[in-house]
C-alpha atoms as a PDB file:
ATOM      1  CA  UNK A   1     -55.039 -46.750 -17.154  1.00  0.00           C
ATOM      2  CA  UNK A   2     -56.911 -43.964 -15.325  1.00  0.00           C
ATOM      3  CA  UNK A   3     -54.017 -43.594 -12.478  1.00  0.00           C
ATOM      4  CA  UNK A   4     -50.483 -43.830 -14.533  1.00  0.00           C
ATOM      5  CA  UNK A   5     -47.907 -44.936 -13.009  1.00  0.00           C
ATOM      6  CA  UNK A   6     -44.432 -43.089 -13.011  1.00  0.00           C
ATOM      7  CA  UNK A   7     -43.009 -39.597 -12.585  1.00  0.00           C
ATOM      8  CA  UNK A   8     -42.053 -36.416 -14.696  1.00  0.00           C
ATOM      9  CA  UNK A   9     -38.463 -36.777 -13.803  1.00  0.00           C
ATOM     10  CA  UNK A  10     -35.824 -39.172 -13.085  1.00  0.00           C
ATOM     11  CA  UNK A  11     -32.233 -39.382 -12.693  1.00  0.00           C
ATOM     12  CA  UNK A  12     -29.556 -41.859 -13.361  1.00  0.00           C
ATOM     13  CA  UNK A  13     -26.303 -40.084 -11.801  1.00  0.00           C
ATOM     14  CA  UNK A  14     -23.666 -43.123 -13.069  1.00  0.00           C
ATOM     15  CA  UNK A  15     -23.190 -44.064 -16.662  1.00  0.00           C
ATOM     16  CA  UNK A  16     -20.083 -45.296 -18.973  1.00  0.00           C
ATOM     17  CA  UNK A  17     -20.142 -46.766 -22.043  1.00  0.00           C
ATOM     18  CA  UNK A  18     -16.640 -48.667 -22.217  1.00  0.00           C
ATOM     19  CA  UNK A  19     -14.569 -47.723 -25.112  1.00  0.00           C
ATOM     20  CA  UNK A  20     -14.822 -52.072 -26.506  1.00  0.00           C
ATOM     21  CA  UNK A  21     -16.048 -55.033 -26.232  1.00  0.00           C
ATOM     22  CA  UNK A  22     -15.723 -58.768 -26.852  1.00  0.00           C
ATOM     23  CA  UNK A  23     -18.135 -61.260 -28.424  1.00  0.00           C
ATOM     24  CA  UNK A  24     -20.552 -60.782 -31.180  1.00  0.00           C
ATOM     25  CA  UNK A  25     -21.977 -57.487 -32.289  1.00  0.00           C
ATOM     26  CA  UNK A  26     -24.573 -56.011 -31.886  1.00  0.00           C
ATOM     27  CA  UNK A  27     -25.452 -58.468 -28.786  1.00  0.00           C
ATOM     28  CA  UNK A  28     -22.597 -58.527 -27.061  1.00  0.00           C
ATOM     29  CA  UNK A  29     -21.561 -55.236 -27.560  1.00  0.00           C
ATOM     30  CA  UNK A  30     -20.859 -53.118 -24.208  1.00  0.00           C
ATOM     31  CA  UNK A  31     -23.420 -50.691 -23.831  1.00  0.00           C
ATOM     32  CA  UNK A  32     -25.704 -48.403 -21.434  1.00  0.00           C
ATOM     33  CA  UNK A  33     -29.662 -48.528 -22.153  1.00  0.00           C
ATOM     34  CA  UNK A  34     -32.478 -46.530 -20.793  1.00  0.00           C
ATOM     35  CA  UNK A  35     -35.716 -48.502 -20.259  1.00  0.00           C
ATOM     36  CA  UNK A  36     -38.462 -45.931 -20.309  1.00  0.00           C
ATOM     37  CA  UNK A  37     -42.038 -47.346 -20.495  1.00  0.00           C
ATOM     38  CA  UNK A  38     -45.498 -45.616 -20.575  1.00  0.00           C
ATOM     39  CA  UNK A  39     -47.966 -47.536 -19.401  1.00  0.00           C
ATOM     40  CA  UNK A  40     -50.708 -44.494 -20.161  1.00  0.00           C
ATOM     41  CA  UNK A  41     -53.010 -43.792 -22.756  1.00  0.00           C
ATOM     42  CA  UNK A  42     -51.017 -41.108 -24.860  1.00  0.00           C
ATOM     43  CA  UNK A  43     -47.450 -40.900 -25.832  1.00  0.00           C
ATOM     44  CA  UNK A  44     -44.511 -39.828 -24.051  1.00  0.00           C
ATOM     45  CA  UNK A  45     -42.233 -36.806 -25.288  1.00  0.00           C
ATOM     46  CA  UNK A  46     -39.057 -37.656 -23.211  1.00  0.00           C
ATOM     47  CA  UNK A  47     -35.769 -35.299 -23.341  1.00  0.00           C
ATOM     48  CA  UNK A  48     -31.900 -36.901 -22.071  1.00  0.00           C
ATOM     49  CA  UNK A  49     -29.851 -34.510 -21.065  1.00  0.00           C
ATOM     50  CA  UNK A  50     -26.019 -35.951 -20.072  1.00  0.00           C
ATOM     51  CA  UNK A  51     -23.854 -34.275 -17.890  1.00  0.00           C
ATOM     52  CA  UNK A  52     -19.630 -34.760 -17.439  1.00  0.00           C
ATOM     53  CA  UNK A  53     -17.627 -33.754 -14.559  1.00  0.00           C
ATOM     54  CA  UNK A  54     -15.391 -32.115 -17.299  1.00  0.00           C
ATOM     55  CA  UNK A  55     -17.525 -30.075 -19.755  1.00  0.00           C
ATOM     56  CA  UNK A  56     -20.915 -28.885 -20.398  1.00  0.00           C
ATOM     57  CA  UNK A  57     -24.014 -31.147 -20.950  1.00  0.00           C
ATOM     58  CA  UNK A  58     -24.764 -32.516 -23.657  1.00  0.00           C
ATOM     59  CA  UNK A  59     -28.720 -32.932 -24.950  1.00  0.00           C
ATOM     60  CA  UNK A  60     -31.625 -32.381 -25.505  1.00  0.00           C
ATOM     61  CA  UNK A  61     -31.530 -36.246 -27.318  1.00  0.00           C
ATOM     62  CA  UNK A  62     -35.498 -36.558 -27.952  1.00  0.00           C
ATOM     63  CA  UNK A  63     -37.499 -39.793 -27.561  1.00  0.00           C
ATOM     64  CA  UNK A  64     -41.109 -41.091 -28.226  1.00  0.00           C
ATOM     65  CA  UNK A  65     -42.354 -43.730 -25.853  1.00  0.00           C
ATOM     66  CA  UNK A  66     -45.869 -44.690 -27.317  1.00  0.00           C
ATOM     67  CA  UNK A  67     -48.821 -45.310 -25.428  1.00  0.00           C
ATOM     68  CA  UNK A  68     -48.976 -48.717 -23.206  1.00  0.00           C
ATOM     69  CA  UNK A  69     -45.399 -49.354 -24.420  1.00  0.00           C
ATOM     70  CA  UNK A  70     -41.745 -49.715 -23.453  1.00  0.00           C
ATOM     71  CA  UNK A  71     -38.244 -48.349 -25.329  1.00  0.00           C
ATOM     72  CA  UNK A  72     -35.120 -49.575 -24.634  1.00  0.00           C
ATOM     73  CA  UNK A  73     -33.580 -46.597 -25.889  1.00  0.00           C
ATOM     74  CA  UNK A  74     -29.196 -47.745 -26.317  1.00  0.00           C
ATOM     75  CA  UNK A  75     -26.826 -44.422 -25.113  1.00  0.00           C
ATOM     76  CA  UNK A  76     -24.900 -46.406 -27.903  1.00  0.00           C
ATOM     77  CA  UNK A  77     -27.153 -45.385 -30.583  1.00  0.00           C
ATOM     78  CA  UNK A  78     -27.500 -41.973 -29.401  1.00  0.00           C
ATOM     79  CA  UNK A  79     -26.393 -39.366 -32.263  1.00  0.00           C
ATOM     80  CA  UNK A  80     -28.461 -35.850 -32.538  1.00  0.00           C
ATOM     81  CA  UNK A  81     -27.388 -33.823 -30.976  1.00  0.00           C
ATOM     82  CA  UNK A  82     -23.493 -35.446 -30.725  1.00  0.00           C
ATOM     83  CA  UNK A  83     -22.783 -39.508 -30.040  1.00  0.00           C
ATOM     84  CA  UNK A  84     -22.704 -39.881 -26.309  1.00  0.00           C
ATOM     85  CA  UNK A  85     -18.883 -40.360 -25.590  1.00  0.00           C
ATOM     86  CA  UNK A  86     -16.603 -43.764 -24.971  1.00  0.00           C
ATOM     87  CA  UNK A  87     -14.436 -43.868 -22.405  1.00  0.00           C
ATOM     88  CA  UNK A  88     -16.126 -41.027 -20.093  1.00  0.00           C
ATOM     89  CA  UNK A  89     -17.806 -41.319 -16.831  1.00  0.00           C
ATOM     90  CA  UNK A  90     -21.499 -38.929 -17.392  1.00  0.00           C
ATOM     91  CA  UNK A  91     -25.154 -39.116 -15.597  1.00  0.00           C
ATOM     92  CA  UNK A  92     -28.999 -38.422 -17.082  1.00  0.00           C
ATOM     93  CA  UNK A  93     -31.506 -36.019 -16.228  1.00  0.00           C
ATOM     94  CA  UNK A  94     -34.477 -38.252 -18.113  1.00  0.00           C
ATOM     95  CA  UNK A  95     -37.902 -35.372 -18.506  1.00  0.00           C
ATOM     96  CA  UNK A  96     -41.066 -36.619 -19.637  1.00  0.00           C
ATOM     97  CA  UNK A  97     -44.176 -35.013 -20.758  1.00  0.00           C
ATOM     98  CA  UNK A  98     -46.291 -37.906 -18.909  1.00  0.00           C
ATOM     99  CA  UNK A  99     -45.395 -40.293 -16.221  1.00  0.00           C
ATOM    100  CA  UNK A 100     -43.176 -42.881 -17.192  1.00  0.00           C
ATOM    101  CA  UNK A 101     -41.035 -45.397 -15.346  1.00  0.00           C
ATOM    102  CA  UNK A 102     -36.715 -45.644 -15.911  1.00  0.00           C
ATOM    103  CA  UNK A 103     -34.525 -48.282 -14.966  1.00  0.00           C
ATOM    104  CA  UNK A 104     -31.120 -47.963 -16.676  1.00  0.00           C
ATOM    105  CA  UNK A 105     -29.070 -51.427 -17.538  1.00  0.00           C
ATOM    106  CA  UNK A 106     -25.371 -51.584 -18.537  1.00  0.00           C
ATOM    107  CA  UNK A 107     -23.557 -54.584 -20.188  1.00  0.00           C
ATOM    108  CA  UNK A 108     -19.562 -54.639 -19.905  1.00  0.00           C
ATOM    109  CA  UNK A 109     -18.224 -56.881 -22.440  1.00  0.00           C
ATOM    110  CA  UNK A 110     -14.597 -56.094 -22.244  1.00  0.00           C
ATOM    111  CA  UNK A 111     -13.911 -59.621 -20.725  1.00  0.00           C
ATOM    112  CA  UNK A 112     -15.460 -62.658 -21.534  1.00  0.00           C
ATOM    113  CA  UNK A 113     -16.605 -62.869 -18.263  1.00  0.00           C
ATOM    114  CA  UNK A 114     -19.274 -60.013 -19.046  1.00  0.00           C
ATOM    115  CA  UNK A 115     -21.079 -57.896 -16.078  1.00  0.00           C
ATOM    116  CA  UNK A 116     -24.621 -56.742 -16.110  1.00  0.00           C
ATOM    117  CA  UNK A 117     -25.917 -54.265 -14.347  1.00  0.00           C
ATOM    118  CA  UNK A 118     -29.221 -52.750 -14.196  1.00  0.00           C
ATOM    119  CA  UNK A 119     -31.032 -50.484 -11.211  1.00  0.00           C
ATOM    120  CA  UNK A 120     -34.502 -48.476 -10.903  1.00  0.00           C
ATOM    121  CA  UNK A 121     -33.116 -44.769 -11.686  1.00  0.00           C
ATOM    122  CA  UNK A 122     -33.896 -42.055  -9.031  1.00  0.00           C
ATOM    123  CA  UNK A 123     -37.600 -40.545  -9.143  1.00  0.00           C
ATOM    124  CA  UNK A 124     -37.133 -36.540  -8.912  1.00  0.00           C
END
Protein backbone atom coordinates (compact mmCIF):
# COMPACT_ATOMS: atom_id res chain seq x y z
CA UNK A 1 0.00 0.00 0.00
CA UNK A 2 1.87 3.09 -1.24
CA UNK A 3 -0.58 5.65 0.77
CA UNK A 4 -1.16 3.90 4.43
CA UNK A 5 -3.86 4.52 6.00
CA UNK A 6 -3.97 5.66 9.76
CA UNK A 7 -2.22 8.08 12.11
CA UNK A 8 0.83 8.26 14.58
CA UNK A 9 -1.42 8.82 17.49
CA UNK A 10 -4.68 8.02 18.89
CA UNK A 11 -6.55 8.27 21.98
CA UNK A 12 -9.15 6.31 23.75
CA UNK A 13 -10.04 8.66 26.89
CA UNK A 14 -12.72 5.89 28.59
CA UNK A 15 -11.72 2.44 29.64
CA UNK A 16 -12.72 -0.11 32.64
CA UNK A 17 -12.15 -3.46 32.90
CA UNK A 18 -14.94 -4.67 35.48
CA UNK A 19 -13.59 -6.42 38.42
CA UNK A 20 -15.95 -10.11 37.10
CA UNK A 21 -17.75 -11.65 34.93
CA UNK A 22 -20.31 -14.34 34.14
CA UNK A 23 -20.30 -17.12 31.53
CA UNK A 24 -17.47 -19.10 30.21
CA UNK A 25 -13.86 -18.08 30.31
CA UNK A 26 -11.89 -16.92 28.34
CA UNK A 27 -14.97 -15.87 25.92
CA UNK A 28 -17.13 -14.47 28.05
CA UNK A 29 -14.88 -12.92 30.21
CA UNK A 30 -15.38 -8.96 30.69
CA UNK A 31 -12.71 -7.26 29.08
CA UNK A 32 -11.33 -4.01 27.15
CA UNK A 33 -9.37 -4.72 23.71
CA UNK A 34 -7.43 -2.49 21.47
CA UNK A 35 -7.80 -3.26 17.74
CA UNK A 36 -4.72 -1.83 16.12
CA UNK A 37 -4.16 -2.86 12.45
CA UNK A 38 -1.38 -1.96 9.91
CA UNK A 39 -2.38 -2.18 6.73
CA UNK A 40 1.42 -1.04 5.46
CA UNK A 41 4.28 -2.76 4.28
CA UNK A 42 6.53 -2.85 7.52
CA UNK A 43 5.69 -3.46 11.08
CA UNK A 44 4.30 -1.35 13.64
CA UNK A 45 6.22 -0.54 17.03
CA UNK A 46 3.16 0.68 19.09
CA UNK A 47 3.57 2.01 22.89
CA UNK A 48 0.09 2.15 25.53
CA UNK A 49 0.46 4.40 27.93
CA UNK A 50 -2.75 4.41 30.66
CA UNK A 51 -3.58 7.19 32.62
CA UNK A 52 -5.96 7.33 36.17
CA UNK A 53 -7.58 10.28 37.58
CA UNK A 54 -5.87 9.07 40.86
CA UNK A 55 -2.17 8.25 40.24
CA UNK A 56 0.48 8.38 37.73
CA UNK A 57 0.41 6.56 34.31
CA UNK A 58 1.15 3.55 33.87
CA UNK A 59 3.20 2.21 30.49
CA UNK A 60 5.12 2.04 28.18
CA UNK A 61 3.19 -1.70 27.45
CA UNK A 62 4.97 -2.45 23.91
CA UNK A 63 3.23 -4.07 20.91
CA UNK A 64 4.14 -5.42 17.38
CA UNK A 65 1.47 -5.07 14.76
CA UNK A 66 3.02 -6.87 11.63
CA UNK A 67 2.81 -5.75 8.26
CA UNK A 68 -0.81 -5.96 6.41
CA UNK A 69 -2.15 -7.27 9.75
CA UNK A 70 -4.46 -6.65 12.69
CA UNK A 71 -3.94 -7.31 16.81
CA UNK A 72 -6.53 -7.42 19.05
CA UNK A 73 -4.32 -6.66 21.77
CA UNK A 74 -6.79 -7.62 25.47
CA UNK A 75 -5.98 -4.66 28.41
CA UNK A 76 -6.78 -8.05 30.22
CA UNK A 77 -3.66 -9.65 29.21
CA UNK A 78 -1.63 -6.69 29.73
CA UNK A 79 1.34 -7.46 32.34
CA UNK A 80 4.95 -5.64 31.71
CA UNK A 81 5.16 -3.17 32.96
CA UNK A 82 2.19 -3.87 35.88
CA UNK A 83 -1.46 -5.69 34.99
CA UNK A 84 -3.74 -2.89 33.97
CA UNK A 85 -6.09 -2.54 37.09
CA UNK A 86 -9.89 -4.01 37.86
CA UNK A 87 -12.23 -1.96 39.13
CA UNK A 88 -10.65 1.55 37.94
CA UNK A 89 -11.88 3.99 35.48
CA UNK A 90 -8.26 4.89 33.08
CA UNK A 91 -7.81 6.18 29.24
CA UNK A 92 -4.89 5.33 26.36
CA UNK A 93 -2.51 7.40 24.67
CA UNK A 94 -1.91 4.52 21.72
CA UNK A 95 1.87 5.85 19.68
CA UNK A 96 2.88 4.15 16.69
CA UNK A 97 5.97 4.15 14.70
CA UNK A 98 3.75 3.91 11.33
CA UNK A 99 0.19 4.69 10.65
CA UNK A 100 -2.14 2.42 12.05
CA UNK A 101 -5.87 2.46 12.68
CA UNK A 102 -7.57 1.92 16.66
CA UNK A 103 -10.94 1.16 17.52
CA UNK A 104 -11.24 0.02 21.16
CA UNK A 105 -14.20 -2.69 22.08
CA UNK A 106 -15.35 -3.53 25.64
CA UNK A 107 -17.45 -6.61 26.71
CA UNK A 108 -19.33 -6.35 30.24
CA UNK A 109 -20.20 -9.70 31.36
CA UNK A 110 -21.26 -9.03 34.86
CA UNK A 111 -24.95 -9.87 33.92
CA UNK A 112 -26.10 -12.33 31.71
CA UNK A 113 -27.50 -9.83 29.75
CA UNK A 114 -23.86 -8.82 28.49
CA UNK A 115 -23.11 -5.20 26.79
CA UNK A 116 -20.75 -4.60 23.97
CA UNK A 117 -19.31 -1.73 23.17
CA UNK A 118 -16.88 -0.77 20.64
CA UNK A 119 -16.02 2.95 18.98
CA UNK A 120 -13.24 4.33 16.42
CA UNK A 121 -10.68 5.90 19.12
CA UNK A 122 -9.76 9.63 18.63
CA UNK A 123 -7.02 10.38 15.80
CA UNK A 124 -4.39 12.93 17.50
Amino acid sequence: MTNPIGHHRWAIAEGYIPEWSTGPEPEMTSHETVCILNAGEADAQVTLTLFFADRDPAGPYRLTVPAQRTLHQRFNDLQDPEPVPRGTDYACVIEADRPVVVQHTRLDSRRAENALLSTIAYPG
